[in-house]
PDB file of N, CA and C in Angstrom:
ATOM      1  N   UNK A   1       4.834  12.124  17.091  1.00  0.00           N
ATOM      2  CA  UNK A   1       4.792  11.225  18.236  1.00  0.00           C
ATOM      3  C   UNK A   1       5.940  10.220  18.161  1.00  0.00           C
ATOM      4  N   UNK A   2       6.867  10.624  17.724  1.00  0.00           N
ATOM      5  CA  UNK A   2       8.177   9.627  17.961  1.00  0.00           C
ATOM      6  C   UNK A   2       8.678   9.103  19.002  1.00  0.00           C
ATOM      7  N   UNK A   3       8.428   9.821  20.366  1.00  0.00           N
ATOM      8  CA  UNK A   3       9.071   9.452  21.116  1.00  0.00           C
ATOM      9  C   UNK A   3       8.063   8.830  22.225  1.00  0.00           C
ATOM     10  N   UNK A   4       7.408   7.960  21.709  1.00  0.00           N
ATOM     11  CA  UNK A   4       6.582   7.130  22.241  1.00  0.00           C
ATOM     12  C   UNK A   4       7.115   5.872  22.980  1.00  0.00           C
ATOM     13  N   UNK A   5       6.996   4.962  24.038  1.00  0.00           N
ATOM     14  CA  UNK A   5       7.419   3.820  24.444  1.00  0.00           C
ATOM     15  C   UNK A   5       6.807   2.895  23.360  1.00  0.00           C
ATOM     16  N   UNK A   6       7.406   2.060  22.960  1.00  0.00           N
ATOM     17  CA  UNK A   6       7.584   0.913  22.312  1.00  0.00           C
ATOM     18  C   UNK A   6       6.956  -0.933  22.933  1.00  0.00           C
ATOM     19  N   UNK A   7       6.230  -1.519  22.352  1.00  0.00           N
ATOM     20  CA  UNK A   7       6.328  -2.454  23.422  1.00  0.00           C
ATOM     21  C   UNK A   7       7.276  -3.579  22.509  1.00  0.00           C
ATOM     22  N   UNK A   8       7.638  -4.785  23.148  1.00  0.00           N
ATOM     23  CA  UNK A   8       8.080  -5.888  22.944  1.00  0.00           C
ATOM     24  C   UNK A   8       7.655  -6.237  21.085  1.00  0.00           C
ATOM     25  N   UNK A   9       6.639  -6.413  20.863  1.00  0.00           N
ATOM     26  CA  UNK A   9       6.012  -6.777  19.789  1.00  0.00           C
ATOM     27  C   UNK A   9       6.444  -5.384  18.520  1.00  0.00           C
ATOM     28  N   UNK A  10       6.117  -3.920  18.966  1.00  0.00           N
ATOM     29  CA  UNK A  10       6.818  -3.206  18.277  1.00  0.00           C
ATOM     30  C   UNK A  10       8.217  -3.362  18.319  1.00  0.00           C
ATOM     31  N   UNK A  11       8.795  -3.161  18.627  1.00  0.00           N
ATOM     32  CA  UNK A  11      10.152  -3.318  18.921  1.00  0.00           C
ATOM     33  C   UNK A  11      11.043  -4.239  17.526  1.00  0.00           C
ATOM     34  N   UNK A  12      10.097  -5.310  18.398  1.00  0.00           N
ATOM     35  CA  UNK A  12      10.850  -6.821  17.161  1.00  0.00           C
ATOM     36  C   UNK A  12      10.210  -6.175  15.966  1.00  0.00           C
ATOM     37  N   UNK A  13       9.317  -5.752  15.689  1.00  0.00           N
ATOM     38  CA  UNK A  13       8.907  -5.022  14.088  1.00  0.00           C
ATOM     39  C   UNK A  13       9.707  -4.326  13.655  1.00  0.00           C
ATOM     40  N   UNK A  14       9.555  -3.074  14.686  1.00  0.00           N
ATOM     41  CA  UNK A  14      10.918  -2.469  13.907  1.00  0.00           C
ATOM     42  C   UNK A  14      12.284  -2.837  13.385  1.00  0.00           C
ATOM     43  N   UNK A  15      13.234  -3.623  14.606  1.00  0.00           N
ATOM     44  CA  UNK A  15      14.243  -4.436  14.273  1.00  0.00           C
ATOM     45  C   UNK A  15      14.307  -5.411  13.332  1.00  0.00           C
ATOM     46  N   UNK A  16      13.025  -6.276  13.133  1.00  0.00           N
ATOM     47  CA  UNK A  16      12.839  -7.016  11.546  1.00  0.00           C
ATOM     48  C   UNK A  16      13.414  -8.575  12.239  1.00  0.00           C
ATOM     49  N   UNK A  17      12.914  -8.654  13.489  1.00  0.00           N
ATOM     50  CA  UNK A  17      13.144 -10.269  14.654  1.00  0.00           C
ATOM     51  C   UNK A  17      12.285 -10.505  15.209  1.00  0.00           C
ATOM     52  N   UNK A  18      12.100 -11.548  15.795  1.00  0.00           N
ATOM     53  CA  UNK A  18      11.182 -12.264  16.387  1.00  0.00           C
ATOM     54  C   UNK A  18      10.976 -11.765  18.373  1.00  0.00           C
ATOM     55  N   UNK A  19       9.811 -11.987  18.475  1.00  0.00           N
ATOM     56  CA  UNK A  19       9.358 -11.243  19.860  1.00  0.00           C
ATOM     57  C   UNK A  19      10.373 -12.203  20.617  1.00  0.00           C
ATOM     58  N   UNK A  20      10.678 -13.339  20.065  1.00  0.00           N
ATOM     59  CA  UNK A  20      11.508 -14.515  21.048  1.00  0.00           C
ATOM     60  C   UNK A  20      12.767 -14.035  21.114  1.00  0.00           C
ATOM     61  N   UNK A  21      13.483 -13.207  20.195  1.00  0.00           N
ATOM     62  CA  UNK A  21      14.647 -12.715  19.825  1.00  0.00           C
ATOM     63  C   UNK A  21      14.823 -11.737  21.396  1.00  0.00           C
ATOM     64  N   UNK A  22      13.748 -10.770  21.111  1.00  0.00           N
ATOM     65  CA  UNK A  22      14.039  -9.726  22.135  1.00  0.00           C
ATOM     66  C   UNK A  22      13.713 -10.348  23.259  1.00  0.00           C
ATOM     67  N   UNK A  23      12.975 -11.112  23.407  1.00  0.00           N
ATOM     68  CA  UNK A  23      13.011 -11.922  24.986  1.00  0.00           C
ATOM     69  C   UNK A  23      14.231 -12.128  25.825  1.00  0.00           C
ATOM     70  N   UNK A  24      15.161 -13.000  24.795  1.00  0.00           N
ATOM     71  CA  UNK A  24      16.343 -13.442  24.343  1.00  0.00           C
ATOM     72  C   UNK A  24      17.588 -12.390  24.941  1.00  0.00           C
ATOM     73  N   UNK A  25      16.785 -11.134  24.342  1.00  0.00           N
ATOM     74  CA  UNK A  25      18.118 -10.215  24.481  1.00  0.00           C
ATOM     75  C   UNK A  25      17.897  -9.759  26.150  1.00  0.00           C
ATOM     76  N   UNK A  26      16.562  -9.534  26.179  1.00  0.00           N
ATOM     77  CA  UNK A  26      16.150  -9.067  27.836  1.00  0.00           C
ATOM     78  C   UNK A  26      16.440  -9.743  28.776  1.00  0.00           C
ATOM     79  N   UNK A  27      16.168 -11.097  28.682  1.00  0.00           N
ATOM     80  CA  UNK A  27      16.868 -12.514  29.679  1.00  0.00           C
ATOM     81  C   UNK A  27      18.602 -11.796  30.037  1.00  0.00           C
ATOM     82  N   UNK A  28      18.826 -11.516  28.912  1.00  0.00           N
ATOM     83  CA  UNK A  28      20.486 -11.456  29.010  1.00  0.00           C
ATOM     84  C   UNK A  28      20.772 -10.074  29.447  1.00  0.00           C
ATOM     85  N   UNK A  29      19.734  -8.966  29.293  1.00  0.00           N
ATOM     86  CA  UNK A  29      20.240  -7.572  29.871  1.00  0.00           C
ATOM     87  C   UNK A  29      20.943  -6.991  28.977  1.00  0.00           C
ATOM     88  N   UNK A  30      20.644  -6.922  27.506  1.00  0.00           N
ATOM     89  CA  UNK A  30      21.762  -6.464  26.959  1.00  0.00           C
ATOM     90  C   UNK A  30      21.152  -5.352  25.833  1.00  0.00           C
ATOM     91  N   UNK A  31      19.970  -5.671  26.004  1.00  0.00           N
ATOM     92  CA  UNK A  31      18.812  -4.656  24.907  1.00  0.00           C
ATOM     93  C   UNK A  31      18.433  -3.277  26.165  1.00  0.00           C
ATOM     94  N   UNK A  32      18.678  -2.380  25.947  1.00  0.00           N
ATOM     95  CA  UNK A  32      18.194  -0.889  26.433  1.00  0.00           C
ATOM     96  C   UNK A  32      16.409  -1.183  26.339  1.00  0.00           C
ATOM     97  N   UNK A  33      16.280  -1.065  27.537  1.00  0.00           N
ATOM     98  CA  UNK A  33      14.519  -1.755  28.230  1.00  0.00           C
ATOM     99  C   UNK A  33      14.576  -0.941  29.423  1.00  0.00           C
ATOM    100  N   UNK A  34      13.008  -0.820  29.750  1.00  0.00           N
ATOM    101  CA  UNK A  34      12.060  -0.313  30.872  1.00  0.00           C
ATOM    102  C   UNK A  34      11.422  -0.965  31.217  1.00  0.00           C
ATOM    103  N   UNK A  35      11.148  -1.551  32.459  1.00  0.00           N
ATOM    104  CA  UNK A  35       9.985  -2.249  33.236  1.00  0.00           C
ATOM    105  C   UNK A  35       9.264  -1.438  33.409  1.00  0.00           C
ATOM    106  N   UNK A  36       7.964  -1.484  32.767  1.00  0.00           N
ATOM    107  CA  UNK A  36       6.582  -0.555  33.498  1.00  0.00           C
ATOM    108  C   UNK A  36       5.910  -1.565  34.017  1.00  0.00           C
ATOM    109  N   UNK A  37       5.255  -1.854  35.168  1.00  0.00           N
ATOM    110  CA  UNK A  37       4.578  -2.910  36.009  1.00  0.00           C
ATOM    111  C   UNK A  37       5.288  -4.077  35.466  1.00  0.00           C
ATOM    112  N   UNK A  38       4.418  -4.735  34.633  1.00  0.00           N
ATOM    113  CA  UNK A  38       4.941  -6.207  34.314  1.00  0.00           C
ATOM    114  C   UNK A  38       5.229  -6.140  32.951  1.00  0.00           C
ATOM    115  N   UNK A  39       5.445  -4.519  32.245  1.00  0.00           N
ATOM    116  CA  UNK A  39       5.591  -4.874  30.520  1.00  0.00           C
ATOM    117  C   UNK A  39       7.033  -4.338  30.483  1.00  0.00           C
ATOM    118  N   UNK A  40       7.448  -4.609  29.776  1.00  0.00           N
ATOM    119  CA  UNK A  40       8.501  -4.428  29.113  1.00  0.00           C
ATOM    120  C   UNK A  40       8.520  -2.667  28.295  1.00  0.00           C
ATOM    121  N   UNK A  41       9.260  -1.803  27.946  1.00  0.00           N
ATOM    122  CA  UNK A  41       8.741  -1.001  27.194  1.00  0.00           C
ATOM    123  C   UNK A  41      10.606   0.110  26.907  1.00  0.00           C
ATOM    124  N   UNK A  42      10.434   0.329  25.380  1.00  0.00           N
ATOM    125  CA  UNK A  42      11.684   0.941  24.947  1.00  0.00           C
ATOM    126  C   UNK A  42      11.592   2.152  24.073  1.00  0.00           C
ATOM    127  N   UNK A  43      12.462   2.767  24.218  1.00  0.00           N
ATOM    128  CA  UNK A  43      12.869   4.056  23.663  1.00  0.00           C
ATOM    129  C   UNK A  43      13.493   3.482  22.455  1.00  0.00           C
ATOM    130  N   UNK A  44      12.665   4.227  21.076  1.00  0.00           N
ATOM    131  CA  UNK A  44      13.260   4.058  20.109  1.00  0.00           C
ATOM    132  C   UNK A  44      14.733   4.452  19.819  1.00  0.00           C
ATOM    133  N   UNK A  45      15.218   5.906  20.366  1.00  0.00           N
ATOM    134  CA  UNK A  45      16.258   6.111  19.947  1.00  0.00           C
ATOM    135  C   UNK A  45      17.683   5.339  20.666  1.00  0.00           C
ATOM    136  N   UNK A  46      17.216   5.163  21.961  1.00  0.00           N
ATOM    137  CA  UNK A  46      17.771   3.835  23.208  1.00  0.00           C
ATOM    138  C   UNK A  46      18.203   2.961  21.928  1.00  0.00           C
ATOM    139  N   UNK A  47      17.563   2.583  21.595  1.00  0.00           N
ATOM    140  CA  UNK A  47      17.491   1.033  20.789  1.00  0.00           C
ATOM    141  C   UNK A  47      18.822   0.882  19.222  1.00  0.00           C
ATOM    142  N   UNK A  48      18.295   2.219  18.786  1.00  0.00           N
ATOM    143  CA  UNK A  48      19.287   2.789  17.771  1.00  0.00           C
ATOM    144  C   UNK A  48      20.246   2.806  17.696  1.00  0.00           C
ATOM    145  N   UNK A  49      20.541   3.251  19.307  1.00  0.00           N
ATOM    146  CA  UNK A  49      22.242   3.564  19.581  1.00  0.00           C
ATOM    147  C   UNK A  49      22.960   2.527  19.894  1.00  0.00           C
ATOM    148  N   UNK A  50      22.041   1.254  20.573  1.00  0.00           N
ATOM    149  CA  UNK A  50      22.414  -0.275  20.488  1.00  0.00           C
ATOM    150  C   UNK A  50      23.077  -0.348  19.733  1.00  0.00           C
ATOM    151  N   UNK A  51      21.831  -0.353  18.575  1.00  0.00           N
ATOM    152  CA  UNK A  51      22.343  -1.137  17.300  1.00  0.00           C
ATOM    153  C   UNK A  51      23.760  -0.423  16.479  1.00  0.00           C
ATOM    154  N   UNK A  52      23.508   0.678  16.462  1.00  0.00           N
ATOM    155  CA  UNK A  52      24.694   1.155  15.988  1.00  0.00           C
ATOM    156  C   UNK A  52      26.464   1.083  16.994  1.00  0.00           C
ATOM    157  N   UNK A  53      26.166   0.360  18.192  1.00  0.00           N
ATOM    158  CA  UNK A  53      26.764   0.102  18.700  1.00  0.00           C
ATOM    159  C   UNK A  53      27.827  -1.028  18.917  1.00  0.00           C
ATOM    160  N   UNK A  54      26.734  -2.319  18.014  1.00  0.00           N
ATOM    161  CA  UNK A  54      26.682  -3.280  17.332  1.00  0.00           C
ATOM    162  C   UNK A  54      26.425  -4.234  18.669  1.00  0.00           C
ATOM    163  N   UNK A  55      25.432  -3.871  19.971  1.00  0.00           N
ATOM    164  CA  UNK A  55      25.022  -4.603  20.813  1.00  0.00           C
ATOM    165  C   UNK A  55      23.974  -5.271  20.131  1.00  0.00           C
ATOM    166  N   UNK A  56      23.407  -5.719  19.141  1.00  0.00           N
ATOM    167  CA  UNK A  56      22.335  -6.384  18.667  1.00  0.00           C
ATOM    168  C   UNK A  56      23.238  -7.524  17.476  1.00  0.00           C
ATOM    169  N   UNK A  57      24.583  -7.785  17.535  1.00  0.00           N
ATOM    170  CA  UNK A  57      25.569  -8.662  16.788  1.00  0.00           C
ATOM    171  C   UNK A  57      25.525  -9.782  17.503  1.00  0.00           C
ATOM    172  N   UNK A  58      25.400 -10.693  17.411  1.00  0.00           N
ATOM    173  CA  UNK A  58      26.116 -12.085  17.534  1.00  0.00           C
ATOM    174  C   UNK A  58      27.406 -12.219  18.346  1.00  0.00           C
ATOM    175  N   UNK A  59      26.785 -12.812  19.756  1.00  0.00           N
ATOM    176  CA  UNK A  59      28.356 -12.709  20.129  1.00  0.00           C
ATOM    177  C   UNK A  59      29.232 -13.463  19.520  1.00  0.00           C
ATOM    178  N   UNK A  60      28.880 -14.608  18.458  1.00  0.00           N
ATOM    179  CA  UNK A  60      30.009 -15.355  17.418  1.00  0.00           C
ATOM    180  C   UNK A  60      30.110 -15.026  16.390  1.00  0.00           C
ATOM    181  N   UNK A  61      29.025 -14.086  15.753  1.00  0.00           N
ATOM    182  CA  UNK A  61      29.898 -12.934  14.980  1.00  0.00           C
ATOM    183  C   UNK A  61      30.316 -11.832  15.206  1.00  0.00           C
ATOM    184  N   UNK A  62      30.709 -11.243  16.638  1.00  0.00           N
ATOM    185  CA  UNK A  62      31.732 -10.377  17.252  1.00  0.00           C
ATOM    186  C   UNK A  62      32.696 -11.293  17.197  1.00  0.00           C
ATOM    187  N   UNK A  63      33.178 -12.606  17.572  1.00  0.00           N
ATOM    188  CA  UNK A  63      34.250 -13.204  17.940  1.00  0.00           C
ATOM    189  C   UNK A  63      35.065 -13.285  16.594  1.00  0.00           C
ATOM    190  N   UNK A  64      34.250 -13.287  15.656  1.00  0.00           N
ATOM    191  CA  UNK A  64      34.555 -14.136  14.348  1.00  0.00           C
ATOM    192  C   UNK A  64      35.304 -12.746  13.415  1.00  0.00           C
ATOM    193  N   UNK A  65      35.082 -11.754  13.698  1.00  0.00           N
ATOM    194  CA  UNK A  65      35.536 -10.331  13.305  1.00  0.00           C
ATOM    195  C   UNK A  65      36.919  -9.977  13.826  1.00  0.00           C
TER     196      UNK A  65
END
């Protein structure tokens, strides 16, 4: 069952951040997300390719690189 939707609360578990973090990132549009009615909900591997993308960096530690 891997390819299950994710909610908000999983999400930040997996990533190892705070539910405020991903709020954070969703406000800004920059985290790979699904609106289902009023929840939030993500594809693990979506999320992966972020990160390995390095969309989950600091935009002042992108600048600082």
């Amino acid at each position: 069952m891997d390819d299950r939707w994710l909610s908000v609360a999983d999400i930040a578990d997996y990533l190892g951040v705070k539910k405020d973090t991903v709020y954070k990132w969703l406000s800004k549009k920059i985290i790979p997300a699904h609106k289902v009615g009023r929840l939030w909900k993500f594809k693990k591997d979506e999320v992966d390719e972020w990160v390995r993308s390095d969309g989950a960096a600091d935009k002042q530690e992108k600048d600082e690189r």
